[in-house]
Protein backbone atom coordinates (compact mmCIF):
# COMPACT_ATOMS: atom_id res chain seq x y z
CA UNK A 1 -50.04 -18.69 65.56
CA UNK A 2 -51.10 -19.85 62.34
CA UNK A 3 -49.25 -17.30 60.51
CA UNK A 4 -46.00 -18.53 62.52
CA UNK A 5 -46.18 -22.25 62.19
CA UNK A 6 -46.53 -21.08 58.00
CA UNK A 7 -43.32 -18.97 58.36
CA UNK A 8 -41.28 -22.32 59.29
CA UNK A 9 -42.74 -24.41 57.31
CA UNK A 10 -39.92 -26.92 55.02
CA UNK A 11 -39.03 -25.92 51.33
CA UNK A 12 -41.51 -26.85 49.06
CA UNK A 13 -40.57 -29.86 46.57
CA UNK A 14 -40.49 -27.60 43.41
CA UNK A 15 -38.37 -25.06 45.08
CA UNK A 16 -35.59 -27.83 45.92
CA UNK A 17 -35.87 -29.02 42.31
CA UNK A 18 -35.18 -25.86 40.56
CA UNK A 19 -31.96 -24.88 43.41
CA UNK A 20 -30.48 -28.36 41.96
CA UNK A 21 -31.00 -27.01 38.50
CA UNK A 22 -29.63 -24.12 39.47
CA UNK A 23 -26.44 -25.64 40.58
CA UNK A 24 -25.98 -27.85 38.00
CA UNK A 25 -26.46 -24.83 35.49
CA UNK A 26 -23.96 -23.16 36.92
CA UNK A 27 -21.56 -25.79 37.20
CA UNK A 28 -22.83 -26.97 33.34
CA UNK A 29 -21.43 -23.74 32.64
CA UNK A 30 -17.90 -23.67 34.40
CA UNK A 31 -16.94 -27.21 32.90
CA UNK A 32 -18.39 -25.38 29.40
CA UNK A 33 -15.64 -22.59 30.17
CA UNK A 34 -12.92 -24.53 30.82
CA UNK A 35 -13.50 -27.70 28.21
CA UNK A 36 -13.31 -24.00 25.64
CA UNK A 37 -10.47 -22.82 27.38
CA UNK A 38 -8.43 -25.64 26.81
CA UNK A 39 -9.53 -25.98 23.60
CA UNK A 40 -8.41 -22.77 22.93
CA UNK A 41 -5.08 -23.17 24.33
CA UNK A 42 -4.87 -26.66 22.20
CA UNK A 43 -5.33 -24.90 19.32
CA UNK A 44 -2.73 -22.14 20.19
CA UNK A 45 -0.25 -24.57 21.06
CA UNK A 46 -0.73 -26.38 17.88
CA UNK A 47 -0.16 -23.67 15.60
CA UNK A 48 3.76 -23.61 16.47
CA UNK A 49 3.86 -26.78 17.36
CA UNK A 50 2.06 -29.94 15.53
CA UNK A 51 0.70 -32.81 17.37
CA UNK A 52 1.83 -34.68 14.31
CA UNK A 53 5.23 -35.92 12.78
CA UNK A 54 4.85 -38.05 9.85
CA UNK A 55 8.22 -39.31 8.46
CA UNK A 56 8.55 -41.21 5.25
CA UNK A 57 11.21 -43.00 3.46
CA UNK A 58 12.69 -42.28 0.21
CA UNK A 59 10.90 -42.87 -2.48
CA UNK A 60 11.16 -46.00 -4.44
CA UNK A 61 13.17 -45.48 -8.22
CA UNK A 62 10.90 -45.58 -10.97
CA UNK A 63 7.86 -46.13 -8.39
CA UNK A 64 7.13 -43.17 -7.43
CA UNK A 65 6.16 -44.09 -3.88
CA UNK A 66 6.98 -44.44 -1.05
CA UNK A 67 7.87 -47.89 0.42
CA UNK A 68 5.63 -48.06 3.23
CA UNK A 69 2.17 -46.88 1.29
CA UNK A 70 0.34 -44.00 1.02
CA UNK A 71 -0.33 -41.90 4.88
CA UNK A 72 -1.76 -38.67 4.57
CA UNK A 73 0.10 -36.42 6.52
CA UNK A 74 -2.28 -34.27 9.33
CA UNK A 75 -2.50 -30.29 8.58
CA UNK A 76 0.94 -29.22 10.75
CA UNK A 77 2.81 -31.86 10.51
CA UNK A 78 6.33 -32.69 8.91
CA UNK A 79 6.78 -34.66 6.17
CA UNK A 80 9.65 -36.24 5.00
CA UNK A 81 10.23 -37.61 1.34
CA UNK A 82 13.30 -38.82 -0.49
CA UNK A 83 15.76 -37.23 1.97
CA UNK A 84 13.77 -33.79 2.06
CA UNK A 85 11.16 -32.61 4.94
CA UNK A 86 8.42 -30.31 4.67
CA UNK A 87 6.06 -28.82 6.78
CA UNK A 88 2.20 -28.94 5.94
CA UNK A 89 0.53 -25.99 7.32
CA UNK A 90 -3.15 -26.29 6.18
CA UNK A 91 -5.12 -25.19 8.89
CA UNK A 92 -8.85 -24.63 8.83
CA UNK A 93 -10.61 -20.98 8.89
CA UNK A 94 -11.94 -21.67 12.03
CA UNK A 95 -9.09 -22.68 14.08
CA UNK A 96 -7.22 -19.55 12.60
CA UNK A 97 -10.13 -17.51 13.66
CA UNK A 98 -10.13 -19.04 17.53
CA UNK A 99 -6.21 -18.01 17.21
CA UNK A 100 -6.02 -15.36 15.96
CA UNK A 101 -8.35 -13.95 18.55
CA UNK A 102 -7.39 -15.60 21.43
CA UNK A 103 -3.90 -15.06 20.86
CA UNK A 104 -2.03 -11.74 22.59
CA UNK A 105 -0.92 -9.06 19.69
CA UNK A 106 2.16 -8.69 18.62
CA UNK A 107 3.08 -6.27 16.63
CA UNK A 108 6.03 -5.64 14.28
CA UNK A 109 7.05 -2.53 12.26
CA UNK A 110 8.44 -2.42 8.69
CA UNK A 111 7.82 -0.05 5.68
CA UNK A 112 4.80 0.11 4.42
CA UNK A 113 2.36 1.93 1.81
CA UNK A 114 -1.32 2.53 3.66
CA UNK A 115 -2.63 2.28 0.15
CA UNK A 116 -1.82 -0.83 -1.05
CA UNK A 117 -0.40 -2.92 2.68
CA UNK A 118 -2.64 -5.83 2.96
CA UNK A 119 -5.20 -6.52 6.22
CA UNK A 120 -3.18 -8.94 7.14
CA UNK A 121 0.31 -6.16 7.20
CA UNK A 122 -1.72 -4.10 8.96
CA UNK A 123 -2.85 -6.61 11.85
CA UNK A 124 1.21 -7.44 12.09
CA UNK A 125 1.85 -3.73 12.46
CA UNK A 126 -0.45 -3.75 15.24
CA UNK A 127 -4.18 -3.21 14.03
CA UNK A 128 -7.02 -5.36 15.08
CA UNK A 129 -8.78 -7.24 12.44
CA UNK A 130 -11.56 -4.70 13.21
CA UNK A 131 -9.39 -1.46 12.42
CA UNK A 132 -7.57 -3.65 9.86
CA UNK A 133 -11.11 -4.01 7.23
CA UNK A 134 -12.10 -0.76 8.27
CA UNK A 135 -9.00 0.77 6.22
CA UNK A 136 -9.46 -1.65 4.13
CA UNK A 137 -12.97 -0.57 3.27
CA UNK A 138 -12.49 3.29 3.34
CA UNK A 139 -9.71 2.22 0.28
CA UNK A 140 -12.22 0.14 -1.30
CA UNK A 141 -14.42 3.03 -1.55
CA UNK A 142 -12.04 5.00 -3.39
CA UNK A 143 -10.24 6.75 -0.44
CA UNK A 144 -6.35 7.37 -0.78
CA UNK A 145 -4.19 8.71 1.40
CA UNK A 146 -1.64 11.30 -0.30
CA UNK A 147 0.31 12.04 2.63
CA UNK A 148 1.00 10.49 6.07
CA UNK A 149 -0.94 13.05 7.35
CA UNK A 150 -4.08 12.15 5.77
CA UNK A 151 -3.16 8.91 7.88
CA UNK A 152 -3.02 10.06 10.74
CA UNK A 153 -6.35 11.45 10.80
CA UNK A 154 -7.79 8.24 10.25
CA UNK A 155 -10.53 7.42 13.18
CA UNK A 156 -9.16 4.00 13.71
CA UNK A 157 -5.20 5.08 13.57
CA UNK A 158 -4.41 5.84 17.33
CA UNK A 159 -1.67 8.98 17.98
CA UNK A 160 0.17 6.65 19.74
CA UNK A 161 0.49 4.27 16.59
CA UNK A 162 1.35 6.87 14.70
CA UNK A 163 4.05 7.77 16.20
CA UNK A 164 5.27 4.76 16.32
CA UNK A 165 4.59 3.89 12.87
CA UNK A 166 5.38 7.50 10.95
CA UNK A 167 9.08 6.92 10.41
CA UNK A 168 7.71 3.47 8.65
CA UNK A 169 5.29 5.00 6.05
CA UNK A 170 5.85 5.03 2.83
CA UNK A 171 4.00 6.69 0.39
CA UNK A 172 5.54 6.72 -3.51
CA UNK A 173 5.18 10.02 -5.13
CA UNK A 174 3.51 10.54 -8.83
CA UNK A 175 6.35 10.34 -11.54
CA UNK A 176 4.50 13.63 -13.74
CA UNK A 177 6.53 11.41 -16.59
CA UNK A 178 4.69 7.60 -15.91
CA UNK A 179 1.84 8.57 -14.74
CA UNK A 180 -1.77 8.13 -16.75
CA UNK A 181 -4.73 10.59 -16.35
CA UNK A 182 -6.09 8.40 -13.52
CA UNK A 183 -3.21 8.87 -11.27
CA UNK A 184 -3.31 12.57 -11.93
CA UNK A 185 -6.88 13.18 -11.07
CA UNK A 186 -5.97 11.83 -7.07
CA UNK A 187 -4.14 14.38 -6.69
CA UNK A 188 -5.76 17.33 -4.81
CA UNK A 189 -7.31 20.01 -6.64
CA UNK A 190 -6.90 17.87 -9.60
CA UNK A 191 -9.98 17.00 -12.08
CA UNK A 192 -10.73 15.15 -15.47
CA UNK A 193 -10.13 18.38 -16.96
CA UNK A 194 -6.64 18.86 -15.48
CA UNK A 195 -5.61 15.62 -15.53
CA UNK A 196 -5.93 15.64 -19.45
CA UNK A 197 -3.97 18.70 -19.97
CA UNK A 198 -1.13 17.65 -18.15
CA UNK A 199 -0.75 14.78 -20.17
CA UNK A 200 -1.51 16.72 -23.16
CA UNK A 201 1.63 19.51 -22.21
CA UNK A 202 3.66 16.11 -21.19
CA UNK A 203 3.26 14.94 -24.83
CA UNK A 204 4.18 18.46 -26.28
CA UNK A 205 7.22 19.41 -23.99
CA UNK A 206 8.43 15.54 -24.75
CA UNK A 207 8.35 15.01 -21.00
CA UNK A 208 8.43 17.26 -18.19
CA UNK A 209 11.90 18.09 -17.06
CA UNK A 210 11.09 19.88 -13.73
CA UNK A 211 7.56 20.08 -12.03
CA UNK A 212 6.96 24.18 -12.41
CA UNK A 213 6.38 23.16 -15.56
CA UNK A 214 2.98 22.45 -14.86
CA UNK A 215 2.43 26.28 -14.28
CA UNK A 216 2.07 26.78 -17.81
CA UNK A 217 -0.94 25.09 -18.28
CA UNK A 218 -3.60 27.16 -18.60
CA UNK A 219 -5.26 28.09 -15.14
CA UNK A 220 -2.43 25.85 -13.42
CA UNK A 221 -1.47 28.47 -11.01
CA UNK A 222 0.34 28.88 -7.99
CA UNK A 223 -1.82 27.84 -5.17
CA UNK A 224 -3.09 25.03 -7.47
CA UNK A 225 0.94 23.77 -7.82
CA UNK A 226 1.77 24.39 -3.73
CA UNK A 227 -1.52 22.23 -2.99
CA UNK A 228 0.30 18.90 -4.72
CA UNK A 229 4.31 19.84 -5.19
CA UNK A 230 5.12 17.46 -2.28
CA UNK A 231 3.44 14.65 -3.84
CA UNK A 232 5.30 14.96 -7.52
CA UNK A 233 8.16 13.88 -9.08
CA UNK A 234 9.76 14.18 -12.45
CA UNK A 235 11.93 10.82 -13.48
CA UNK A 236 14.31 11.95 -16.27
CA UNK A 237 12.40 12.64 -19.81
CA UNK A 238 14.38 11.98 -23.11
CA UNK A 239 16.65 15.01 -23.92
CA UNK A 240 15.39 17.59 -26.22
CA UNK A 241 17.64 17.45 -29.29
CA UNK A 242 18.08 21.31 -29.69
CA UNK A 243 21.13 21.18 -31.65
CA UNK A 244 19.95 18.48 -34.09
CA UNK A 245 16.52 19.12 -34.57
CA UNK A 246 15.13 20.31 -38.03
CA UNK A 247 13.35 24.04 -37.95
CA UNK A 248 9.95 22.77 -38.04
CA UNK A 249 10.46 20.12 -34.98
CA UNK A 250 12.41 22.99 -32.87
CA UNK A 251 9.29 25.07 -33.65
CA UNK A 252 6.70 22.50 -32.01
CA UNK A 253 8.50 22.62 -28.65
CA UNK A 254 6.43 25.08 -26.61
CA UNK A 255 9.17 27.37 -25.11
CA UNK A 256 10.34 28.06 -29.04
CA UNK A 257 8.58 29.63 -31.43
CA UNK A 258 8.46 29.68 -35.81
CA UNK A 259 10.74 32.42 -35.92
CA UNK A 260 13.16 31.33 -33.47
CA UNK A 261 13.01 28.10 -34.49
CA UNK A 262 14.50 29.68 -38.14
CA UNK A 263 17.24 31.60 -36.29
CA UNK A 264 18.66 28.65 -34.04
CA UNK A 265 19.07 26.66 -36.92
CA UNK A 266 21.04 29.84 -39.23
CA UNK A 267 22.86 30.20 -35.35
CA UNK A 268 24.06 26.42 -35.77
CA UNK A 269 25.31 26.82 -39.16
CA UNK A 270 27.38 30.14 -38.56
CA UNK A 271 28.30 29.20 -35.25
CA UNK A 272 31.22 26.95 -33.90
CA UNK A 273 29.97 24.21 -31.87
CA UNK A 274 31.66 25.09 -28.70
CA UNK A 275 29.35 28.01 -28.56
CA UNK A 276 26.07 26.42 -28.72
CA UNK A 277 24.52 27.12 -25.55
CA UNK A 278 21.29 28.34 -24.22
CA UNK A 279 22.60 31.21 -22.35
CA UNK A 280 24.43 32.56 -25.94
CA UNK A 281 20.92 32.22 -27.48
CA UNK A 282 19.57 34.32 -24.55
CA UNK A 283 22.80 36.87 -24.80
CA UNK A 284 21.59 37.24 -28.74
CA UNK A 285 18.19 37.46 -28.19
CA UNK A 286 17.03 34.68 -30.20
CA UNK A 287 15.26 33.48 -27.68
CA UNK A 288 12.32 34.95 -25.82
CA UNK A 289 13.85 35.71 -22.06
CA UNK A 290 11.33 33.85 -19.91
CA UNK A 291 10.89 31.23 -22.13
CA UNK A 292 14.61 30.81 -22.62
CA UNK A 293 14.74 30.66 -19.31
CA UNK A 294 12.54 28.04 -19.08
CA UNK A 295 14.58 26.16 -21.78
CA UNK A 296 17.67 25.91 -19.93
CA UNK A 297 15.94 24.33 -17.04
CA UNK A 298 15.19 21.77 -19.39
CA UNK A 299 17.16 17.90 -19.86
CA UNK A 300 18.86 19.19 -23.34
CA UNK A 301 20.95 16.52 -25.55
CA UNK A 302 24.53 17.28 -26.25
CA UNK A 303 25.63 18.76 -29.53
C-alpha cells in the first residue's frame, strides 16, 4: 500500500518549474526563428528594392546645394540632384553575407578564363562561395589550368557543370612570339632551362614563324612538342629580309650558313628579280635541303 499511494502521488514543485521552462524554451526559440526569418527575408527584399527614396531638388547656382539642406541619403536609396537620379548601393558585409546565403542560386553562363575569372564570376556561373575560394586558392598556390580538361578534373567542378559550362571556357593560348620565360616554363614538360632557350632561338630566328620550329632546339623533340602544340601559337614575326640583307646578317639567321650566305648575295646580283625565290635557291643548291626547307616555311619580306 505504501508503495501505491507513492506511485500517485502529485508532481513535485521543481518538476512543474522546469516543464514551464521547458515550454517557454521552446517557444523562446520558435519566435527566435521566425523574428530571423523575417529578417532575412527583409534583407532580401531590400536588396532589389530600397525602403528608401530620397529626392532632392536642383541644386542652387553658384551654391552648390541643395535648397532644402543637407539629408544623407540611406544605403539603397535613389537620389536625385539637379535633374539627375542615382542609386546608392552601399550595403554592409554582413547583410550581403545573410543574402547571399539565404538567397536561391542562380546561375548564368558567359565566357570565361578559369585562370584569371574572379570568385565572384564563378559564384554567377553557378559555384558556391565554398567551391568558388577553393579554385581560387588552388590558383593562388601556383596551379594553372592549360586545358579545359585539367578543369574538369577539378574536385569541386561537378560533370554536370562541366558540361554545361565547356562550350563557355576559354583558355588563351601562349603567343611563342609575346611570351617571356615565365609563361614558357607553365607549359608542360617545360623548365627554366627550356624556357630560356626558346627565347634565346626566338631572338636568333627574329621570331618564330611556325611552332615546329621549336624542334630545333637542342633536346626539343617530338614527344616534348606533341605534349604542348595545342596550347601554342605563333602571332606573325617581322619578315626576314632575305633579299636585302647584307652577307654577314643573312649568315646569322640559323637555317643559312657563311657560305651560303656569300652565294645568295652573288645569286641577287646575277639574278633578275623575278627569280628570287626560295625554291630556285633550293633547285641550285645554294641552300642546304632541310634547312631550305625550313626557310620557306618562314614569314619572308618581299624583294
Amino acid at each position: 500500500m505504501k508503495n501505491t499511494k507513492e506511485d500517485g502521488r502529485k508532481p513535485s514543485a521543481s518538476f512543474i518549474v522546469g516543464a514551464v521552462a521547458l515550454v517557454f524554451l521552446i517557444v523562446g526559440y520558435q519566435a527566435a526563428l521566425f523574428i530571423h526569418g523575417a529578417a532575412v527575408t527583409r534583407i532580401i527584399s531590400n536588396h532589389d528594392r530600397p525602403d528608401t527614396v530620397l529626392v532632392y531638388p536642383p541644386e542652387s547656382p553658384g551654391t552648390g546645394r541643395s535648397g532644402d539642406g543637407d539629408s544623407t541619403p540611406d544605403p539603397g536609396s535613389l537620389q536625385y540632384r539637379g535633374g539627375k537620379t542615382e542609386r546608392i548601393t552601399h550595403r554592409s558585409p554582413e547583410a550581403e553575407s545573410i543574402r547571399r546565403h539565404n538567397t536561391p542560386r542562380r546561375y548564368e553562363s558567359f565566357k570565361f578564363d578559369p585562370n584569371t575569372v574572379s570568385v565572384e564570376d564563378l559564384m554567377r556561373l553557378g559555384f558556391s562561395e565554398k567551391q568558388a575560394m577553393s579554385i581560387d586558392r588552388y590558383r593562388q598556390k601556383g596551379g594553372r589550368f592549360r586545358r579545359k580538361s585539367d578543369f574538369a578534373r577539378s574536385y569541386v567542378v561537378d560533370d554536370t557543370v562541366f558540361r554545361r559550362l565547356e562550350p563557355f571556357i576559354s583558355i588563351p593560348k601562349i603567343d611563342l612570339n609575346k611570351a617571356d620565360s615565365a609563361a614558357f616554363s607553365s607549359l608542360p614538360g617545360i623548365g627554366k632551362f627550356f624556357s630560356a632557350k626558346m627565347v634565346a632561338y626566338r631572338d636568333e630566328l627574329g621570331g618564330y614563324s611556325y611552332p615546329e620550329q621549336l624542334m630545333d632546339i637542342w633536346h626539343f623533340d617530338k614527344e616534348k612538342f606533341d605534349g604542348l602544340k595545342d596550347l601554342v601559337t605563333v602571332s606573325p614575326p617581322e619578315a626576314f629580309r632575305l633579299w636585302s640583307l647584307p652577307e654577314k646578317d643573312l649568315a646569322r639567321h640559323p637555317y643559312i650558313t657563311g657560305e651560303e650566305a656569300r652565294a645568295i648575295v652573288l645569286y641577287r646580283q646575277n639574278t633578275p628579280v623575278e627569280e628570287w625565290t626560295v625554291g630556285n635557291l633550293l633547285e641550285l643548291n645554294i641552300l642546304d635541303r632541310e634547312r631550305g626547307l625550313k626557310l620557306s616555311r618562314c614569314l619572308i619580306a618581299d624583294p
